[in-house]
Protein backbone atom coordinates (compact mmCIF):
# COMPACT_ATOMS: atom_id res chain seq x y z
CA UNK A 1 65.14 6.29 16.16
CA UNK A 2 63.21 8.93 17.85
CA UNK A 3 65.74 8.80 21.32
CA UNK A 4 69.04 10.51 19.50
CA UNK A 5 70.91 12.61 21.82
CA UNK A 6 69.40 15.82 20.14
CA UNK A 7 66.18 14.82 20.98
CA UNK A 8 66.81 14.15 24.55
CA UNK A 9 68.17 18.06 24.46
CA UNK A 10 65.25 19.20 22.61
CA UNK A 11 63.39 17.17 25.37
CA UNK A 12 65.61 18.61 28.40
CA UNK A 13 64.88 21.79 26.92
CA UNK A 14 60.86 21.11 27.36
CA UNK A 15 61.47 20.09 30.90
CA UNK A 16 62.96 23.21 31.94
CA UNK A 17 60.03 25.45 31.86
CA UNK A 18 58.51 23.75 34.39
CA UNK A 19 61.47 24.59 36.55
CA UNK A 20 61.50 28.08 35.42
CA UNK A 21 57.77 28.93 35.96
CA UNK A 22 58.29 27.30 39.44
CA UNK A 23 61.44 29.53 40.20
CA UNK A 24 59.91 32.55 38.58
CA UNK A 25 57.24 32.51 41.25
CA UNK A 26 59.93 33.61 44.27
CA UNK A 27 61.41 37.14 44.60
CA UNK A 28 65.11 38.00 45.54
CA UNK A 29 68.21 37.20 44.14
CA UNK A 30 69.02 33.94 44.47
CA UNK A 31 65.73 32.26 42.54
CA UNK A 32 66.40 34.62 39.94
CA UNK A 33 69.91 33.95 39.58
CA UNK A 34 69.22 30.41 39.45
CA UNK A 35 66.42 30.89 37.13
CA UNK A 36 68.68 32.82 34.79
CA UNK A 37 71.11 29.81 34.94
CA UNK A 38 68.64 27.17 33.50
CA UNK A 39 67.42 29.81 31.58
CA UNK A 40 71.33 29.53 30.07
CA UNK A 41 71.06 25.83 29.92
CA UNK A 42 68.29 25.45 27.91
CA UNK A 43 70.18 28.20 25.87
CA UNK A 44 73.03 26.20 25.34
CA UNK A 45 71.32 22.81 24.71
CA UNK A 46 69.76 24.82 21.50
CA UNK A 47 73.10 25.07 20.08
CA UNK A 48 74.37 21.48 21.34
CA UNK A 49 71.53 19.67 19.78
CA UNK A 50 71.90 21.64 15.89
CA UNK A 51 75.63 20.97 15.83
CA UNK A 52 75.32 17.52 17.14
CA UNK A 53 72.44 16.51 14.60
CA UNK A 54 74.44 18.60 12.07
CA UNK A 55 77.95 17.42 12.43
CA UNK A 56 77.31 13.89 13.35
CA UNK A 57 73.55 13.57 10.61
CA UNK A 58 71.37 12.47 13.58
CA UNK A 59 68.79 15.02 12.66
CA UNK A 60 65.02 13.07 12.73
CA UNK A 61 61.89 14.21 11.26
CA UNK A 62 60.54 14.36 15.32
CA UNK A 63 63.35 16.97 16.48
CA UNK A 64 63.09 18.84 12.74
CA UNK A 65 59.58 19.57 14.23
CA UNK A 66 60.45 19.82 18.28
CA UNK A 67 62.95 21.80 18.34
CA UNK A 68 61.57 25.16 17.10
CA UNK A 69 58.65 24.60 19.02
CA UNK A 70 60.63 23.60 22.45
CA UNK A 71 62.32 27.04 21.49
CA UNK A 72 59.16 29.10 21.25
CA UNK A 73 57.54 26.98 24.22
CA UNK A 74 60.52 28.54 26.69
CA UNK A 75 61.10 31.69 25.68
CA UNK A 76 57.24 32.04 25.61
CA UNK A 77 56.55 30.64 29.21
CA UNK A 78 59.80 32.77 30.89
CA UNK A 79 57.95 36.38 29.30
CA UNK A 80 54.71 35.15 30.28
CA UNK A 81 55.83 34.78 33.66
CA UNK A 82 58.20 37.68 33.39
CA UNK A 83 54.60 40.00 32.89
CA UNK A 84 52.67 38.37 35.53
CA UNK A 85 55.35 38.09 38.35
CA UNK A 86 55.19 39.76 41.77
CA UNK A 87 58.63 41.25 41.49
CA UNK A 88 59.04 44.66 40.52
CA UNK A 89 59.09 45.76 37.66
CA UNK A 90 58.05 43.87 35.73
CA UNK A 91 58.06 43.52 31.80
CA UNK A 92 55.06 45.09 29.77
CA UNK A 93 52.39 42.91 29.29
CA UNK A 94 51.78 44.47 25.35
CA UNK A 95 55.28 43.59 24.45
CA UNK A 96 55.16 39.80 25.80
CA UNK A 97 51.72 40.05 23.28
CA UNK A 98 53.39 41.60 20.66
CA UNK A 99 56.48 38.71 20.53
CA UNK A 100 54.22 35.69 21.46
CA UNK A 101 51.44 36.59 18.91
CA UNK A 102 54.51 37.03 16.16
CA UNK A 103 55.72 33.18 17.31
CA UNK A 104 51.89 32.15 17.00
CA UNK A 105 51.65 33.43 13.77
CA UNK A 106 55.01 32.33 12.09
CA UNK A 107 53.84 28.49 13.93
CA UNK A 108 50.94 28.94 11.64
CA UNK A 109 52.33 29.90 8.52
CA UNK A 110 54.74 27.56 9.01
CA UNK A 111 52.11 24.95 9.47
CA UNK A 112 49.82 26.27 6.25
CA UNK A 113 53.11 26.20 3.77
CA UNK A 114 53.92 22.06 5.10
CA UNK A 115 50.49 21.32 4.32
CA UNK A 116 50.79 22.89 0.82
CA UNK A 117 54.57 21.20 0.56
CA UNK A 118 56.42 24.05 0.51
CA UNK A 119 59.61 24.41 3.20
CA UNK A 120 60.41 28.19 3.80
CA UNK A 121 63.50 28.32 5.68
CA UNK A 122 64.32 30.90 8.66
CA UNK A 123 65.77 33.47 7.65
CA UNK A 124 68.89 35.69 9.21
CA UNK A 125 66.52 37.92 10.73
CA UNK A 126 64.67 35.15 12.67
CA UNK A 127 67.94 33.84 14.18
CA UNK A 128 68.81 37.20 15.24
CA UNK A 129 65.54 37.39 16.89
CA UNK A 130 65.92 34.81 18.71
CA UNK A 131 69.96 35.73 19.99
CA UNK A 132 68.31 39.35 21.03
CA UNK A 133 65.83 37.24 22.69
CA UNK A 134 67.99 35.03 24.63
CA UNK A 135 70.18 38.62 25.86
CA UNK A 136 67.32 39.98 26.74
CA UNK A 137 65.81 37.82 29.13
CA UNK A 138 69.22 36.79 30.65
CA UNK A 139 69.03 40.02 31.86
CA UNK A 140 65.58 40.23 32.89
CA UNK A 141 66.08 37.27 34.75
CA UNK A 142 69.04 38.21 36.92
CA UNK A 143 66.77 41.36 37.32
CA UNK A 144 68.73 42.80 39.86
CA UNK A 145 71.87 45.23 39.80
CA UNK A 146 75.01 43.61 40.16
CA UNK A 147 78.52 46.10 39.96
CA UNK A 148 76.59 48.84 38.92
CA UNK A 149 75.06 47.14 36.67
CA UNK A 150 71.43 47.33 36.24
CA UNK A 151 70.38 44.18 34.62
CA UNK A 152 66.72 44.78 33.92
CA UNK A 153 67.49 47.79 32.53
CA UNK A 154 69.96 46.40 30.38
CA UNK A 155 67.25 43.27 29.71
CA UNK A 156 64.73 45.95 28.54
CA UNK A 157 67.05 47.81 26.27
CA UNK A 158 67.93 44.71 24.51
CA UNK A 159 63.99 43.44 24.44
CA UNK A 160 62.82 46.46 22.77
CA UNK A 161 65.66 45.64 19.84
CA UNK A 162 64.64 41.72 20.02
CA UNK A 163 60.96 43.66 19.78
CA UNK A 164 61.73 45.72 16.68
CA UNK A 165 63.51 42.65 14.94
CA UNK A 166 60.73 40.15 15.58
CA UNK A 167 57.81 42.26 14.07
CA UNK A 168 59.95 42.61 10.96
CA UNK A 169 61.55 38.78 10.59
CA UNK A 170 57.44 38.20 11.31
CA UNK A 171 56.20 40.57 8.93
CA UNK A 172 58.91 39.40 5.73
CA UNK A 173 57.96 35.70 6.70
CA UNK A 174 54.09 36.33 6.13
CA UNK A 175 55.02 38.55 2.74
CA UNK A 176 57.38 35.43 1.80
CA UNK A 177 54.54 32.83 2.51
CA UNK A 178 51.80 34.52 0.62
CA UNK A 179 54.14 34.81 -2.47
CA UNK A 180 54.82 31.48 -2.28
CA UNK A 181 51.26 30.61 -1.75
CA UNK A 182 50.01 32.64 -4.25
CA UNK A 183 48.71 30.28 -7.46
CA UNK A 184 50.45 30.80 -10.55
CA UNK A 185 48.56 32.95 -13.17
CA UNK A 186 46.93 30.63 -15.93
CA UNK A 187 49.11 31.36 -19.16
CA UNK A 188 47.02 32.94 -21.73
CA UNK A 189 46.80 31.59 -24.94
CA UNK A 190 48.79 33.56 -28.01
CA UNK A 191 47.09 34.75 -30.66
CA UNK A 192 48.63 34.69 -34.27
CA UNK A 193 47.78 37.85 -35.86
CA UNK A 194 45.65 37.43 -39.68
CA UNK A 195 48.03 36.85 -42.22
């Protein structure tokens, strides 16, 4: 049954950037505030729709395969917009290519290692990522500075952590998937020494 109530999250999740790229196109406070609270939503519904097909063994091949994607598709769209937005400042357009072309790449790997049957699971450096991630563009959202605190700033600090992590959760998954890729070496035959 492809409609199981983590779908329908993974699915809600999906919708969302719509309503983020839409709400990302207005300055001022209360847009970004709101944006920042979807933002949260979709946040949330990632954690909802793991426990639920976890806890309750709802899990279908269909969300095994959305919901990393509906993951990357977010996070990718809010620091796409988060580069090209009129609001100042704005987040460096190298680092949004620096963490998208690390989720393009670990899609592909991902994709080459199915079609050779092998499953290589995230590993504790990927979900990490992906927490630092979250921080981080919380606080670029918000953007502005709310009881002395200067949320972008704050955002920033944490991206360039979320930056460091990624290349290096990207760069052990490729080393892990070329290992496991890599065809076994033929056995050579023993030879028995003249008697």
């Amino acid at each position: 049954m492809a409609f199981t109530t983590p779908n329908m999250l993974t699915l809600f999740r999906v919708g969302t950037v719509p309503i983020l790229m839409y709400l990302l196109m207005y300055t001022g406070p209360i847009p970004s505030a709101i944006a920042a609270g979807v933002f949260f939503l979709a946040a949330i519904s990632d954690i909802f729709d793991g426990y639920i097909a976890r806890s309750y063994n709802s899990g279908t091949t269909l969300g095994k395969l959305m919901d990393p994607l509906a993951d990357k598709l977010v996070v990718t769209a809010v620091l796409i917009m988060l580069a090209g937005i009129p609001r100042l400042p704005r987040v460096p357009a190298w680092i949004v290519v620096v963490l998208v072309s690390r989720e393009i790449l670990v899609t592909g790997l991902r994709a080459i290692a199915a079609a050779e049957g092998l499953i290589i699971a995230a590993e504790e450096l990927g979900k990490y990522k992906m927490v630092l991630l979250s921080i981080a563009i919380h606080g670029l959202l918000i953007h502005y500075t709310y009881l002395h605190v200067d949320c972008f700033a704050g955002g920033m600090f944490v991206l360039w952590i979320a930056m460091v992590v990624s290349v290096w959760s990207g760069a052990d998954y490729l080393v892990k998937t070329v290992r496991a890729l890599r065809p076994e070496p033929a056995a050579k035959p023993v030879r028995r020494a003249a008697i």
